[in-house]
N, C-alpha and C. Protein backbone atom coordinates (compact mmCIF):
# COMPACT_ATOMS: atom_id res chain seq x y z
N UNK A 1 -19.18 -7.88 -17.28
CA UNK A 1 -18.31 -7.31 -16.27
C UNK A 1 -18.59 -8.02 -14.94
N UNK A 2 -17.42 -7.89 -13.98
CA UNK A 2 -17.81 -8.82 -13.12
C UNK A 2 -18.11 -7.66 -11.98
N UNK A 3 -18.30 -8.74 -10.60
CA UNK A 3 -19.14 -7.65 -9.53
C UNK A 3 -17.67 -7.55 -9.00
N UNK A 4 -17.77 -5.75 -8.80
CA UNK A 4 -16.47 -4.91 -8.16
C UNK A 4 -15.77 -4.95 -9.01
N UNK A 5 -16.31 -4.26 -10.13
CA UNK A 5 -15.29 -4.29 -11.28
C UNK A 5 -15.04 -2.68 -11.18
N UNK A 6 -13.66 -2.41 -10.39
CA UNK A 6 -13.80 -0.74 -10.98
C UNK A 6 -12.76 -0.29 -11.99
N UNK A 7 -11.66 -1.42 -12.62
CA UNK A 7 -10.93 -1.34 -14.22
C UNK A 7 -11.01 -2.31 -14.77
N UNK A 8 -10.52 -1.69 -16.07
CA UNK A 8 -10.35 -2.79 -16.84
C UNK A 8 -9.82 -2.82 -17.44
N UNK A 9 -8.32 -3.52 -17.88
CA UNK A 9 -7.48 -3.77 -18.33
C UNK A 9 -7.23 -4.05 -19.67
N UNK A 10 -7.24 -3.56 -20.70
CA UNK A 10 -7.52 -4.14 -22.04
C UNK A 10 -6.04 -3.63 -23.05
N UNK A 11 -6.16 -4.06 -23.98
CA UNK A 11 -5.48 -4.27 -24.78
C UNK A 11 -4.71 -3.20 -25.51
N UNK A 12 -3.11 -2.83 -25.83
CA UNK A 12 -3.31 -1.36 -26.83
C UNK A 12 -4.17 -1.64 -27.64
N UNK A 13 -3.40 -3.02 -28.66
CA UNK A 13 -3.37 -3.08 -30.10
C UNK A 13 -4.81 -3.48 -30.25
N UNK A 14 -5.24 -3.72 -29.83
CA UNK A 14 -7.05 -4.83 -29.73
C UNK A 14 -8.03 -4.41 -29.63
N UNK A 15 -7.19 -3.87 -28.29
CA UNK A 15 -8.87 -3.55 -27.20
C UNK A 15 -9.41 -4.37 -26.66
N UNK A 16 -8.77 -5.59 -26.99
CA UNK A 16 -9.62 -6.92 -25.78
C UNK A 16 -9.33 -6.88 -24.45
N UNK A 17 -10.57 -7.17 -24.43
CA UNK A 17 -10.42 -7.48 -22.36
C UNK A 17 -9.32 -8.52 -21.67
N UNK A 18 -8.23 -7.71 -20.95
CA UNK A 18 -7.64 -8.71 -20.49
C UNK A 18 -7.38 -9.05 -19.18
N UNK A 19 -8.67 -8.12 -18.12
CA UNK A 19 -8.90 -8.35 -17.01
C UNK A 19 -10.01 -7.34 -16.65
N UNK A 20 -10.94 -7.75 -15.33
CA UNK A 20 -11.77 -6.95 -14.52
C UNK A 20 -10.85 -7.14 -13.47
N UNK A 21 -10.81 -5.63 -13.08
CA UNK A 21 -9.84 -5.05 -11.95
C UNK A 21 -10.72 -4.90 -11.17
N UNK A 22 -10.38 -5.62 -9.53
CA UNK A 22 -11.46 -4.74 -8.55
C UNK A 22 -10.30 -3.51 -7.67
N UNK A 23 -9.18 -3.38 -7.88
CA UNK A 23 -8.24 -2.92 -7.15
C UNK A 23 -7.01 -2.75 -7.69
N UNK A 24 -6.68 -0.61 -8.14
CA UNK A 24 -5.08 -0.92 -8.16
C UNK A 24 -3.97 0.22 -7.70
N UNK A 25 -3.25 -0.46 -6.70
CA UNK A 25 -2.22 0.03 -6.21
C UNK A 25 -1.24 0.46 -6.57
N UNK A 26 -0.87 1.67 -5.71
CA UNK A 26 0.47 2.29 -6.58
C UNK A 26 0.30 3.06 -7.59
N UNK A 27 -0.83 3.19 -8.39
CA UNK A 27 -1.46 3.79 -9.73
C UNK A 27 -1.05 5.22 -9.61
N UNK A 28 -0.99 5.90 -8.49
CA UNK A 28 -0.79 7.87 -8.33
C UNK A 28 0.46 7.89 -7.89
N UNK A 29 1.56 6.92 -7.48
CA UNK A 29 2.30 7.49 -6.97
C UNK A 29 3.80 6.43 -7.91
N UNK A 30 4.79 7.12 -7.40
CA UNK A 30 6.13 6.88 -8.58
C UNK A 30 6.98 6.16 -8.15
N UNK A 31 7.89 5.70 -8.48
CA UNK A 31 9.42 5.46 -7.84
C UNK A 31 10.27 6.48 -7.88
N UNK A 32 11.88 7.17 -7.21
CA UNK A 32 12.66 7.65 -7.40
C UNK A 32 13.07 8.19 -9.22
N UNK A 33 12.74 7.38 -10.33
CA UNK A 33 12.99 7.86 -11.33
C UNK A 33 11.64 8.13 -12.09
N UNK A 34 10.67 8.30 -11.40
CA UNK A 34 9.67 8.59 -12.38
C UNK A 34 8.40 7.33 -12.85
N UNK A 35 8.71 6.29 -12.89
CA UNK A 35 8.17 4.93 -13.39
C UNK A 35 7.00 4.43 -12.14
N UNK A 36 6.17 3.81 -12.37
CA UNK A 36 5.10 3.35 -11.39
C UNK A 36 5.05 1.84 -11.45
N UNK A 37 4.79 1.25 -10.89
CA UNK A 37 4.45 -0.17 -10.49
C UNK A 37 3.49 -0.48 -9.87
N UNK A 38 2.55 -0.39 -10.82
CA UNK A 38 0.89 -1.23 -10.08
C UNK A 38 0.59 -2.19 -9.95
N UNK A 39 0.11 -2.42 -8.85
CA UNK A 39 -0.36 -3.88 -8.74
C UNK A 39 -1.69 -4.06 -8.28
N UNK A 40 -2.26 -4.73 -9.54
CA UNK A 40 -3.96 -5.22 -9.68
C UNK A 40 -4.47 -6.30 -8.72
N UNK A 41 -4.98 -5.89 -8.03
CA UNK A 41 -5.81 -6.62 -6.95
C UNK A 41 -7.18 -7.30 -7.57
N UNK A 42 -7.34 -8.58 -7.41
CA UNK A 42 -8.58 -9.35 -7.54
C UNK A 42 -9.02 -9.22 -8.75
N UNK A 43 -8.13 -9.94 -9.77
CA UNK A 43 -8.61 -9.66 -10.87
C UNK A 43 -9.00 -10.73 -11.71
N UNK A 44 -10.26 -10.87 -12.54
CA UNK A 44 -10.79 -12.00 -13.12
C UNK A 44 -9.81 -11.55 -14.77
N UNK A 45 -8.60 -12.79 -14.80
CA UNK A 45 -7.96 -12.61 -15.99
C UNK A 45 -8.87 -12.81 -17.29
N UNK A 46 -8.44 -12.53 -18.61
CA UNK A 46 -9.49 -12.76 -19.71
C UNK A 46 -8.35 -13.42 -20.30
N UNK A 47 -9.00 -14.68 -21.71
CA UNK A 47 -7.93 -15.06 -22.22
C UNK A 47 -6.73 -14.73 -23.06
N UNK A 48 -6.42 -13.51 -23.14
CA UNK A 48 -5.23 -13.47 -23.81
C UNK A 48 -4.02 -13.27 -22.31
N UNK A 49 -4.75 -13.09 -21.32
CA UNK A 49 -3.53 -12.31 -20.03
C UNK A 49 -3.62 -13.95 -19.25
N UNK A 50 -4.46 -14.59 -19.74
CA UNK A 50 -4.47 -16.52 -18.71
C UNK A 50 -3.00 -16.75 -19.91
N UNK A 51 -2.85 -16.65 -21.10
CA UNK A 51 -2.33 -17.37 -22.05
C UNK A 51 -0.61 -16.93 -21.44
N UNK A 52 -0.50 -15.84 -21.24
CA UNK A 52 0.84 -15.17 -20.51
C UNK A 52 1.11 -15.83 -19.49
N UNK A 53 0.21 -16.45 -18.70
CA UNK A 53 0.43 -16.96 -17.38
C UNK A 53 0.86 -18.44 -17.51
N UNK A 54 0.64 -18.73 -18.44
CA UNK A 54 1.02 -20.08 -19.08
C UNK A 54 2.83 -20.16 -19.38
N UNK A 55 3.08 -18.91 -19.39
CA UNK A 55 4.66 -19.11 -19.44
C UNK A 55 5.51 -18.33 -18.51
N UNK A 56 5.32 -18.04 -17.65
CA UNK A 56 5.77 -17.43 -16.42
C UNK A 56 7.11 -18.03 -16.40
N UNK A 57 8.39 -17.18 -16.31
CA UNK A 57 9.25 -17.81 -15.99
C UNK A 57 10.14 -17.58 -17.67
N UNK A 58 9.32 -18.19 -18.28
CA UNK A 58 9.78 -18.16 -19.93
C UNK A 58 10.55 -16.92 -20.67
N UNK A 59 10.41 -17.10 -22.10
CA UNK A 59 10.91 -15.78 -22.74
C UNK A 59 9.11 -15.46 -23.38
N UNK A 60 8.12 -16.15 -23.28
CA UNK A 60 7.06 -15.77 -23.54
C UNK A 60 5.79 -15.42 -22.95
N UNK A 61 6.41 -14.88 -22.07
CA UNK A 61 5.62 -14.16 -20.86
C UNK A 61 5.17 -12.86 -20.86
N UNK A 62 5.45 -11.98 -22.23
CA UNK A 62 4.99 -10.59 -21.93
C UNK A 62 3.83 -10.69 -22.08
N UNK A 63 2.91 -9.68 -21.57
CA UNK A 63 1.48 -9.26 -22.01
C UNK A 63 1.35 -8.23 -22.90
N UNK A 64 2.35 -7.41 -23.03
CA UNK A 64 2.21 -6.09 -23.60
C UNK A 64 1.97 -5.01 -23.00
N UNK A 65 1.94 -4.12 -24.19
CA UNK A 65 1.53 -2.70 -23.57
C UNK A 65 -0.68 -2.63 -23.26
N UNK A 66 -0.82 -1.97 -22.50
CA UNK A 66 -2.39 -2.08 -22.53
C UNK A 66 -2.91 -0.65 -21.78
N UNK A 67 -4.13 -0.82 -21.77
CA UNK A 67 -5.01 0.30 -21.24
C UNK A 67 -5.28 0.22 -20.16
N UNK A 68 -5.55 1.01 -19.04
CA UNK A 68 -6.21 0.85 -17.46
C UNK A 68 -7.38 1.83 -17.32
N UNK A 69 -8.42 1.04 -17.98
CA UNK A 69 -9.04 2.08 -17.92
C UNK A 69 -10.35 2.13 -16.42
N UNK A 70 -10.71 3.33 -16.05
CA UNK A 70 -11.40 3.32 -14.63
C UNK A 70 -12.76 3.54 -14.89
N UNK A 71 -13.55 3.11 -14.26
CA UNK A 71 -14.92 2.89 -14.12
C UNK A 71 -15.63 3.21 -13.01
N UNK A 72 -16.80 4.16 -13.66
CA UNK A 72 -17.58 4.44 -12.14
C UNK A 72 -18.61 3.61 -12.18
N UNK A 73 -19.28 3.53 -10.72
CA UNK A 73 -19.92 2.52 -10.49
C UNK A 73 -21.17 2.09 -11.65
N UNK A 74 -21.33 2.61 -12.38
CA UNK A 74 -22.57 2.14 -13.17
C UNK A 74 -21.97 1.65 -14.57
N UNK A 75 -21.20 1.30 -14.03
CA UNK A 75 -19.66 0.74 -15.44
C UNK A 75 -19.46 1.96 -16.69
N UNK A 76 -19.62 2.99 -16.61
CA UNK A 76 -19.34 3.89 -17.65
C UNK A 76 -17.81 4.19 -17.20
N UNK A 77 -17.06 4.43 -18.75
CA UNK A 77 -15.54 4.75 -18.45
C UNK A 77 -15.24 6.05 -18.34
N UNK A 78 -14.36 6.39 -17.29
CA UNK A 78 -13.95 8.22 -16.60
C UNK A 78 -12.99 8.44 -16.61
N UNK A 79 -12.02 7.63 -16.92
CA UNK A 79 -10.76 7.87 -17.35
C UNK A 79 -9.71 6.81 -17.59
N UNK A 80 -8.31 6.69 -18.01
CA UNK A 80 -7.59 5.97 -18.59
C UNK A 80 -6.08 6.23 -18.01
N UNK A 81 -5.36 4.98 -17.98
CA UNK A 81 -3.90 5.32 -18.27
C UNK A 81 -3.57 4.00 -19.62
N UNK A 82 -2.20 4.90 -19.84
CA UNK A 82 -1.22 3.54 -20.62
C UNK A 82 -0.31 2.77 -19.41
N UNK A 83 -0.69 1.43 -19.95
CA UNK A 83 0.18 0.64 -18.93
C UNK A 83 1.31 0.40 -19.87
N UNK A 84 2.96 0.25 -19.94
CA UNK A 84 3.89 -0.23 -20.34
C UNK A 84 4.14 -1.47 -20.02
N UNK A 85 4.64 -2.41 -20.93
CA UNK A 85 4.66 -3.72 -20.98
C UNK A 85 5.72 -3.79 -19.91
């Protein structure tokens, strides 16, 4: 884990690591219909979420659906969301 790691981003289907989150925004609060849009601050990508970044722009750019899961400081996990692809 890296230093200021307080999520971590991982995988539905896997469970692989596909980022240390030090920061994420927007996470408690909604848009007009319900839906959220977070955005992960300072995050050391892992390789399956570098491999997505490789096609930006493309039709092979999704990452998927994944986990957000939160971490207190002594890296034990305290809770979770589902992220939608």
């Amino acid at each position: 884990m890296t230093s200021g790691t307080k999520y971590l981003l991982t995988s539905d289907d896997t469970g692989d690591v596909r980022a240390h989150v030090q920061e994420a925004v927007g996470l408690l609060s909604s848009d007009g219909d319900g839906e959220r849009r977070v955005r992960l601050l300072g995050c050391a990508l892992q390789a399956g979420l570098l491999t997505c970044l490789d096609h930006i722009g493309g039709t092979r750019a999704r990452a998927g659906n994944a986990d957000l899961t939160l971490l207190a400081p002594s890296g034990a996990e305290i809770g979770g969301y589902f992220v939608a692809d």
